[in-house]
N, C-alpha and C. Protein backbone atom coordinates (compact mmCIF):
# COMPACT_ATOMS: atom_id res chain seq x y z
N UNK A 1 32.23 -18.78 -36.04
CA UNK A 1 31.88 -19.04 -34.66
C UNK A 1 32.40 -17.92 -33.75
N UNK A 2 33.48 -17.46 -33.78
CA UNK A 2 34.01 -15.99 -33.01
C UNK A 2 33.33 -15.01 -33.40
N UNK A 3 32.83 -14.89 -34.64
CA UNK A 3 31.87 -13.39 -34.38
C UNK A 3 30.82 -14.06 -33.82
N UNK A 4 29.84 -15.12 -33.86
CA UNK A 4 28.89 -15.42 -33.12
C UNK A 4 29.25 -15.24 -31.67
N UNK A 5 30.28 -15.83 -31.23
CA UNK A 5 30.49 -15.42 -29.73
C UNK A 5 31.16 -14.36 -29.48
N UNK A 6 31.32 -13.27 -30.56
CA UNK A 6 31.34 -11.93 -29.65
C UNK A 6 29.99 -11.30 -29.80
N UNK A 7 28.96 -11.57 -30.56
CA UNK A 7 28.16 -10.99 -30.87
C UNK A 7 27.27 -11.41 -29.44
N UNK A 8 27.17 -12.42 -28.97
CA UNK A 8 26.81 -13.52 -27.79
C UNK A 8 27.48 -12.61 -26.41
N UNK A 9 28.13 -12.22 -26.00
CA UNK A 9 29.25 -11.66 -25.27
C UNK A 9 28.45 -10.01 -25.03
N UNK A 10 28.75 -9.92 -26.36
CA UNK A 10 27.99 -8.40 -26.17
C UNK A 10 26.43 -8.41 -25.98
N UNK A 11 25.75 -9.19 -26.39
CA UNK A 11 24.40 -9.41 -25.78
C UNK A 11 24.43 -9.21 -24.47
N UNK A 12 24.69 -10.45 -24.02
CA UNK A 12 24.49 -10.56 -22.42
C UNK A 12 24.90 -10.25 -21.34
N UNK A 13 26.63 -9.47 -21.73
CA UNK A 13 26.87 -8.27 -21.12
C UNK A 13 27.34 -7.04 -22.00
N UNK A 14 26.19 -6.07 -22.21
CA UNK A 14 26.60 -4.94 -22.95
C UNK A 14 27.56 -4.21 -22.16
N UNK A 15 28.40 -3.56 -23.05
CA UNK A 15 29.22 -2.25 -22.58
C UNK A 15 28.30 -0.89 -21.91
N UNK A 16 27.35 -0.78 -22.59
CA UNK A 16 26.27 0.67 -21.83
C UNK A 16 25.93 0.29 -20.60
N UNK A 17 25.90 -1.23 -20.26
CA UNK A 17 24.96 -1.37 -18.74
C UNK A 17 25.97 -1.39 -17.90
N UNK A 18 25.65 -0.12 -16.84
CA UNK A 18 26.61 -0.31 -15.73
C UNK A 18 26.30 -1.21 -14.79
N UNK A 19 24.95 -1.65 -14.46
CA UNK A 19 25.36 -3.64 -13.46
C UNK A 19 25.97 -4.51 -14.45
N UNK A 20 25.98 -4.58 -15.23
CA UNK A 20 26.92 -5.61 -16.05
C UNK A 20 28.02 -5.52 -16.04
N UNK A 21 28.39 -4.05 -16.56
CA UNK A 21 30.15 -3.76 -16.01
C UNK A 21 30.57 -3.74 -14.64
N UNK A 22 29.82 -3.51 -13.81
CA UNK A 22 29.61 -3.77 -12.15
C UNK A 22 29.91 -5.00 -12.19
N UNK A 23 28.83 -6.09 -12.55
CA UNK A 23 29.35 -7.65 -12.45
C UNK A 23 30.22 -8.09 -13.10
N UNK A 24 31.05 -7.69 -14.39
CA UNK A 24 31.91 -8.17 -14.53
C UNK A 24 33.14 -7.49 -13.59
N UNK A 25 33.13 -6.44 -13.00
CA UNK A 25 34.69 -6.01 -12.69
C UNK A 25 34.36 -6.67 -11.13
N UNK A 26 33.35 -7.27 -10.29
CA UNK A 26 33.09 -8.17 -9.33
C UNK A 26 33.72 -9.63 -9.63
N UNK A 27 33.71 -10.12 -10.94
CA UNK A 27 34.10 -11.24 -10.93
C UNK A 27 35.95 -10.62 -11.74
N UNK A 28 36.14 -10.24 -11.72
CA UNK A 28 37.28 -9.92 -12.69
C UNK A 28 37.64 -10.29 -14.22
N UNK A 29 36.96 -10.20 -14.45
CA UNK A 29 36.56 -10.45 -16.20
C UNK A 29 36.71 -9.32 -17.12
N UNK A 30 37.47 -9.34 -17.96
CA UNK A 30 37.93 -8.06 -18.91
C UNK A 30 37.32 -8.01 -20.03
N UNK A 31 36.94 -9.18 -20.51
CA UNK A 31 36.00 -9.06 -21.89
C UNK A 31 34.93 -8.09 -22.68
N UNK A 32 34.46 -7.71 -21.41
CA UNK A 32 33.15 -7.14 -21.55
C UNK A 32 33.43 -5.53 -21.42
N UNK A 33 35.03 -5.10 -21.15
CA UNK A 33 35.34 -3.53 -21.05
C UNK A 33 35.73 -3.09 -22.73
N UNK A 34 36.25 -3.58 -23.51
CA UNK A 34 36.68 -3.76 -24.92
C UNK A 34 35.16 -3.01 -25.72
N UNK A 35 35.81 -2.30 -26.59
CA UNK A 35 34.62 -1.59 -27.58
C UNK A 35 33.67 -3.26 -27.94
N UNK A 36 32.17 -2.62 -28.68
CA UNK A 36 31.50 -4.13 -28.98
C UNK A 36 32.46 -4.06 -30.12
N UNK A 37 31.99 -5.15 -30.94
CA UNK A 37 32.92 -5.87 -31.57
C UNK A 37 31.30 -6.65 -32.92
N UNK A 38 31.63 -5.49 -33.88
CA UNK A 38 30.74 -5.84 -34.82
C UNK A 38 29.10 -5.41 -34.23
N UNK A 39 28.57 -5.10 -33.43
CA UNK A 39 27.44 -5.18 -33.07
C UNK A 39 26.02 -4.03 -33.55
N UNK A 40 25.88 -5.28 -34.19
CA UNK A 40 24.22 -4.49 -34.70
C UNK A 40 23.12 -4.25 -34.14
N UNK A 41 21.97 -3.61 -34.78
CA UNK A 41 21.45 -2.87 -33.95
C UNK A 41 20.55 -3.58 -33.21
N UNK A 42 19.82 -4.48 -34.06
CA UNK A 42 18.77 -5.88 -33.76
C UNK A 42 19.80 -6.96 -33.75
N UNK A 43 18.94 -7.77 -32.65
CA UNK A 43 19.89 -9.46 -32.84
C UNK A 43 18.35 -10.21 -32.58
N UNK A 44 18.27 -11.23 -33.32
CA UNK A 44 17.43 -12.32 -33.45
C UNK A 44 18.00 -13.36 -33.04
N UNK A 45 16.94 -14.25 -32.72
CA UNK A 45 17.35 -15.36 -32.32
C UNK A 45 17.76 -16.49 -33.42
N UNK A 46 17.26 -15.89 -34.63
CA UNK A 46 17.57 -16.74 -35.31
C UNK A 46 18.67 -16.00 -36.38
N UNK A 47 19.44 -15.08 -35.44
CA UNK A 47 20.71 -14.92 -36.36
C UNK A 47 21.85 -15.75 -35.35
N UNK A 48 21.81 -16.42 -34.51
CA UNK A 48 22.68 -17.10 -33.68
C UNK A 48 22.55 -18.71 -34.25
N UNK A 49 23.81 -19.30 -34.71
CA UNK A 49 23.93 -20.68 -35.56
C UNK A 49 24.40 -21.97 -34.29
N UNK A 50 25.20 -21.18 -33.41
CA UNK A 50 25.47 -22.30 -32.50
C UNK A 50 24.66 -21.93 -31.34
N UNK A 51 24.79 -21.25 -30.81
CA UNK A 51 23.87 -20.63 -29.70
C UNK A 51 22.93 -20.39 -29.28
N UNK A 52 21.56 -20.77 -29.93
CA UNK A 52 20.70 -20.38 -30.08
C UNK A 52 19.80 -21.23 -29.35
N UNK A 53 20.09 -22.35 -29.09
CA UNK A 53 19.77 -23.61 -28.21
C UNK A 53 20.09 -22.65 -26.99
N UNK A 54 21.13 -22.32 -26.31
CA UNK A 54 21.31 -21.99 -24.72
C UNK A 54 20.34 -20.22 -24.69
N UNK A 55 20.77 -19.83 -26.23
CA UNK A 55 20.06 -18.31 -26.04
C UNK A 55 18.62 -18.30 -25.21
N UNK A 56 17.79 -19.81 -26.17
CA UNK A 56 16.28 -19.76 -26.35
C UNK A 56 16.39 -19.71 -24.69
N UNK A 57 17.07 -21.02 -24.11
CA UNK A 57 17.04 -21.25 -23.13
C UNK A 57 16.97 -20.39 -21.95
N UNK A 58 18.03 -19.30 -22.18
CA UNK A 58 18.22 -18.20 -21.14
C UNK A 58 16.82 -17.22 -21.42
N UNK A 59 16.32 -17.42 -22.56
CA UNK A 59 15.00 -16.27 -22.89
C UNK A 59 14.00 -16.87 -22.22
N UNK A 60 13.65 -18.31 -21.98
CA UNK A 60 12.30 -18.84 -21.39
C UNK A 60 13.05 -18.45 -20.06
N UNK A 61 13.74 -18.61 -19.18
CA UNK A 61 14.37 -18.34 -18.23
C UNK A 61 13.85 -17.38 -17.75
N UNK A 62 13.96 -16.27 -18.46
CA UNK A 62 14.33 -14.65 -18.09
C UNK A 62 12.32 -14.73 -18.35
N UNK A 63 11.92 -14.97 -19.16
CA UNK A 63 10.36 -14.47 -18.94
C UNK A 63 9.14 -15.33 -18.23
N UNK A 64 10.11 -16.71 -17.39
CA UNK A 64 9.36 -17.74 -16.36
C UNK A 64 9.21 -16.49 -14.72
N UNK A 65 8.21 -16.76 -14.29
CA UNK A 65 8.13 -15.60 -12.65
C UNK A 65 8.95 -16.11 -12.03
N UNK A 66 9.33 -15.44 -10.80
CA UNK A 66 9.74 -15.70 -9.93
C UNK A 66 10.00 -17.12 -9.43
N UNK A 67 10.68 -17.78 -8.93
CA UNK A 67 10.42 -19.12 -7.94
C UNK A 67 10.18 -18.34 -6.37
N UNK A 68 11.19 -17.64 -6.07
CA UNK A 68 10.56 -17.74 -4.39
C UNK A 68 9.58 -15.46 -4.48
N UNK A 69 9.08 -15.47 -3.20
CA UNK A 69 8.94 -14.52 -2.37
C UNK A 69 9.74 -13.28 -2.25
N UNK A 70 10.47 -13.24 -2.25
CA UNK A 70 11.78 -12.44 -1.82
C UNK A 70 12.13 -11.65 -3.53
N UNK A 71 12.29 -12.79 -4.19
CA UNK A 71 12.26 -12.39 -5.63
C UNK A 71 10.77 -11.89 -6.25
N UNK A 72 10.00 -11.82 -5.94
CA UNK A 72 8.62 -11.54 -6.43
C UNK A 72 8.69 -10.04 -6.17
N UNK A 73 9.05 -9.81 -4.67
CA UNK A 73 9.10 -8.44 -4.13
C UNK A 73 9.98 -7.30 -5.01
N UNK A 74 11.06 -8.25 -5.36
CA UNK A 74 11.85 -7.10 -6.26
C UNK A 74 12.26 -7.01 -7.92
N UNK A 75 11.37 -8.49 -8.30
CA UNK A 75 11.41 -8.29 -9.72
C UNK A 75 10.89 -7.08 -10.36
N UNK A 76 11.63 -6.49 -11.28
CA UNK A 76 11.33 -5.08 -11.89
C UNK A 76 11.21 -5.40 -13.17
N UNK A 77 11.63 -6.51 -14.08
CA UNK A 77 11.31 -6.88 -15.45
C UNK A 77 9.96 -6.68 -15.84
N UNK A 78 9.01 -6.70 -15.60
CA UNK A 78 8.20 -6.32 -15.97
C UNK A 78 7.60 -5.11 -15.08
N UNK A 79 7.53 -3.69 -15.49
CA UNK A 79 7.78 -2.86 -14.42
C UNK A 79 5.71 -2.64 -14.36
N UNK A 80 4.87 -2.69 -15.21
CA UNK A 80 3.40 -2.47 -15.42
C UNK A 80 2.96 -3.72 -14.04
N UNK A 81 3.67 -4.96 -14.06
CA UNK A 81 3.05 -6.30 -13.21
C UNK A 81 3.90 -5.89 -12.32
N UNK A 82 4.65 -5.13 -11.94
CA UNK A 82 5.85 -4.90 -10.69
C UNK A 82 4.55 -3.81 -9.74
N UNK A 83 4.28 -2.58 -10.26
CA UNK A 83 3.20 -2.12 -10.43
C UNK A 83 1.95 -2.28 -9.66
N UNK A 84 1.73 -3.14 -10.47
CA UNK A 84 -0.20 -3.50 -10.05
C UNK A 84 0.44 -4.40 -8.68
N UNK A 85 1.39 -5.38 -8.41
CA UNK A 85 1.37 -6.13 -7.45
C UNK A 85 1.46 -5.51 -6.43
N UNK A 86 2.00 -4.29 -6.55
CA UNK A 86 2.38 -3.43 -5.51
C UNK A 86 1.06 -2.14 -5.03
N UNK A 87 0.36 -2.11 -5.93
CA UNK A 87 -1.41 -1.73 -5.90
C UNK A 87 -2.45 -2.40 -4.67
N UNK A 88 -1.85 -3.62 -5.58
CA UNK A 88 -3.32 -5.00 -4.79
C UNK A 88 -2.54 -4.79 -3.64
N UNK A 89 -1.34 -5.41 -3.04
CA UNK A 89 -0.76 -5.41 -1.88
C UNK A 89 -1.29 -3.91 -1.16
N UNK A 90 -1.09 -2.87 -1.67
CA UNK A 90 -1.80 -1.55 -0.69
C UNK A 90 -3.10 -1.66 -0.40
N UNK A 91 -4.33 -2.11 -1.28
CA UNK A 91 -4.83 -2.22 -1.14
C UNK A 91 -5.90 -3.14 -0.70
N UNK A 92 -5.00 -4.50 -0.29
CA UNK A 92 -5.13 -5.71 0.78
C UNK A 92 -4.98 -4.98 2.10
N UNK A 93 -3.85 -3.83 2.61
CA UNK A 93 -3.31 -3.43 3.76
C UNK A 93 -4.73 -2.62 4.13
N UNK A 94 -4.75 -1.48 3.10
CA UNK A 94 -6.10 -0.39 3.04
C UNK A 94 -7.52 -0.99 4.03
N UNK A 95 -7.88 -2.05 3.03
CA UNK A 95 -8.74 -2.98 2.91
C UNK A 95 -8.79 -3.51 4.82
N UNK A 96 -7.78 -4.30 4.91
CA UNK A 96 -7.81 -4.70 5.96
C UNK A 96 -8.10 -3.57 7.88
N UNK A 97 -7.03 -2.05 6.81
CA UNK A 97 -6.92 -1.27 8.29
C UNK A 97 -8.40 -0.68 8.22
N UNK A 98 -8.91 -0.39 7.04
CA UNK A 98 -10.16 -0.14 7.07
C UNK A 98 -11.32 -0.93 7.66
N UNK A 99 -11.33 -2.02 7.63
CA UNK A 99 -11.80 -3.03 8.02
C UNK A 99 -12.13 -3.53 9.66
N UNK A 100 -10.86 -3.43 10.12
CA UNK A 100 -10.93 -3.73 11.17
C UNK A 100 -11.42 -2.41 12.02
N UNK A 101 -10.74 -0.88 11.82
CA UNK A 101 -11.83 0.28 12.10
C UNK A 101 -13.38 0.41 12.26
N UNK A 102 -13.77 -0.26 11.17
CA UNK A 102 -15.18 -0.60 11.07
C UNK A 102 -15.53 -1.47 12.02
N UNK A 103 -14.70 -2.77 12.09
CA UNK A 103 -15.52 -3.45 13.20
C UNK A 103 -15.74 -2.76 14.46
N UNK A 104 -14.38 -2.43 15.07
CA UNK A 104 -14.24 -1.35 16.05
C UNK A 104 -14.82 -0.01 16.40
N UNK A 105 -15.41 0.58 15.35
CA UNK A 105 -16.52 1.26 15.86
C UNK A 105 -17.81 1.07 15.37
N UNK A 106 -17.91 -0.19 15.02
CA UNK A 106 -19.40 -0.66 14.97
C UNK A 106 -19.44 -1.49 16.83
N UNK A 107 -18.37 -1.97 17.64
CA UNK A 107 -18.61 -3.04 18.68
C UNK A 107 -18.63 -1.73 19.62
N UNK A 108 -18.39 -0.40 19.05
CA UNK A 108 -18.17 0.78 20.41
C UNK A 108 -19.96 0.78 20.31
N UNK A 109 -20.39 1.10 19.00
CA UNK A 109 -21.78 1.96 18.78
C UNK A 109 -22.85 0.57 19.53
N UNK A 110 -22.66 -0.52 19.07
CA UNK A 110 -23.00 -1.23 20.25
C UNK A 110 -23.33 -1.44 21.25
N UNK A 111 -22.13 -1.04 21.84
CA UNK A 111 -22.12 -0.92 23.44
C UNK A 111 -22.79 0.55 23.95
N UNK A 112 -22.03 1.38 22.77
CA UNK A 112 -22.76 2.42 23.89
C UNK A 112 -24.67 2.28 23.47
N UNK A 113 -25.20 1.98 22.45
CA UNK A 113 -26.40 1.70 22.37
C UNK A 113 -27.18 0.56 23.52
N UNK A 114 -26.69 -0.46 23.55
CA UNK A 114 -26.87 -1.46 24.97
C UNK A 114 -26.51 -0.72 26.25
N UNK A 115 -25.57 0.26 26.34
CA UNK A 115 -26.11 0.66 27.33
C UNK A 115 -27.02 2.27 27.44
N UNK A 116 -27.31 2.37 26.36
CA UNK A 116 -28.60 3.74 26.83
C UNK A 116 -29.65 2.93 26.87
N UNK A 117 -29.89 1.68 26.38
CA UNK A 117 -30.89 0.76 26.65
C UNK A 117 -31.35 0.42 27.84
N UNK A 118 -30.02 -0.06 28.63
CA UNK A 118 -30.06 0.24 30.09
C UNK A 118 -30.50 1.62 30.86
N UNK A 119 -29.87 2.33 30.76
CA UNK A 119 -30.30 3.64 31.19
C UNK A 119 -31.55 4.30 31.14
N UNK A 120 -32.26 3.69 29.77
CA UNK A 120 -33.35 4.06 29.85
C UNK A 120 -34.84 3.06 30.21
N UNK A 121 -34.19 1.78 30.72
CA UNK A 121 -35.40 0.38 30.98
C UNK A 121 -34.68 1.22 32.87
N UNK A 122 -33.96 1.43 33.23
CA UNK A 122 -33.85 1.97 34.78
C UNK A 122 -33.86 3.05 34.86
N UNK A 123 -34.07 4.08 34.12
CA UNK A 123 -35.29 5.24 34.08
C UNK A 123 -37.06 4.96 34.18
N UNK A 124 -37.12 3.94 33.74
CA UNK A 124 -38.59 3.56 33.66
C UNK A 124 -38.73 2.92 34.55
N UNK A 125 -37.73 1.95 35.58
CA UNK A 125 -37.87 0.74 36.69
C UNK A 125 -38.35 2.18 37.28
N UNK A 126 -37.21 3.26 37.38
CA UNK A 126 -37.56 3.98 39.02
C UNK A 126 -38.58 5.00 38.72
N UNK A 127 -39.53 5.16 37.48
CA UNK A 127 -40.42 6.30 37.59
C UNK A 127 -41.78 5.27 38.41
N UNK A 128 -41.66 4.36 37.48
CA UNK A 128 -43.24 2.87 38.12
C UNK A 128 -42.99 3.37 39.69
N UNK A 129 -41.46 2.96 40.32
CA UNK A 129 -41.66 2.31 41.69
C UNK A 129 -41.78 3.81 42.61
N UNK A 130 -41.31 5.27 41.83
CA UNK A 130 -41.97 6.52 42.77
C UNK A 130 -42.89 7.36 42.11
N UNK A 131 -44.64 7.03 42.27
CA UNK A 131 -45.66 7.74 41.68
C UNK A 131 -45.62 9.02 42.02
N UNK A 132 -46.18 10.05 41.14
CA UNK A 132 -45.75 11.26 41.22
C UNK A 132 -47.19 11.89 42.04
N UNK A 133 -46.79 13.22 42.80
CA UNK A 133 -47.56 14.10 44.21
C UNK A 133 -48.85 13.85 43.94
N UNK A 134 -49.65 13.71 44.51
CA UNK A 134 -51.47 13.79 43.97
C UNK A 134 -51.76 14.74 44.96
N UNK A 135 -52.52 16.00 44.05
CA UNK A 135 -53.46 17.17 45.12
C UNK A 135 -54.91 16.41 45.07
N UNK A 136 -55.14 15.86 45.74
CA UNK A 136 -56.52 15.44 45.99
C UNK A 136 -56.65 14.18 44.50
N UNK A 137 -57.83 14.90 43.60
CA UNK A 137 -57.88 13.74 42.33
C UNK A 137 -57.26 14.08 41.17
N UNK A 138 -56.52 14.99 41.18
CA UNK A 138 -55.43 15.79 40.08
C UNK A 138 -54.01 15.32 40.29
N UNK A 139 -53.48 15.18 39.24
CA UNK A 139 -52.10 14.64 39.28
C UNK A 139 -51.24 16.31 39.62
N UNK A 140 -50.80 16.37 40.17
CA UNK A 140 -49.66 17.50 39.80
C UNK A 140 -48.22 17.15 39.73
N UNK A 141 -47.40 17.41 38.70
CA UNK A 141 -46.19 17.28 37.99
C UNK A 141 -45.44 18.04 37.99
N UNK A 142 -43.89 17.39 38.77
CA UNK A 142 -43.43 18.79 38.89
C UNK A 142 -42.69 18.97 38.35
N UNK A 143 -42.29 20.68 38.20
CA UNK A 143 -42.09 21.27 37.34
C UNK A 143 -40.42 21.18 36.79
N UNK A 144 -40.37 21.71 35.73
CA UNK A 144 -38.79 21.23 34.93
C UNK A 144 -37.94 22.87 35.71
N UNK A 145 -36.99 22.27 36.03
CA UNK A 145 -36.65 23.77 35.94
C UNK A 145 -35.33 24.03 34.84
């Protein structure tokens, strides 16, 4: 049972990981500074005789998502789905600034189209209401300069 729980020990806080040695010298815990202690190169789950019940446990744990928001943002365990979430999210933002651009100069082209519409139905009100010079039975039109 003591080599199982050093073998257990050194799993879950290795000596190479510096947040682990970070969290242990946060909590003040010395265990985990000590050379490993027997440790091979693979560990299975089914080389653990007592432990293996809380191991499984901590393994469904560790590969269940997120529960909140906050944690979604900075889970890195899976760094390919860390990734793409961070893709779609740019390209929800993209999507949207693009989007709303478009509306915005589709409601300009609009307007300015409604109003050359105008401009040009009161170009036509005021040519009807002033007929142009008559020399006798000839129209004469005057000239562009």
């Amino acid at each position: 049972m003591i080599a199982e729980y050093c073998k257990t020990i050194n799993f879950l806080f290795p000596n190479w990981d510096v947040a682990s040695q970070d969290f242990l010298q946060r909590k003040k815990q010395t265990f985990g500074t000590e050379e490993p202690v027997d440790y091979p190169g693979l560990l299975y789950l089914s080389d653990f005789l007592y432990f293996r019940d809380r191991l499984s446990t901590l393994y469904a744990e560790f590969l269940s998502p997120p529960p909140s928001m906050t944690q979604l943002l900075n889970d890195r365990r899976n760094v390919l789905q860390w990734y793409t979430f961070w893709f779609a999210v740019l390209i929800v933002f993209l999507t949207m600034v693009f989007g709303l651009f478009s509306s915005v100069t589709s409601v300009l082209s609009t307007r300015y189209a409604y109003q050359s519409l105008l401009a040009a139905l009161d170009a036509q009100a005021s040519a009807k209401a002033c007929p142009p010079i008559t020399c006798g039975n000839t129209v004469a039109l005057p000239t562009p300069r």
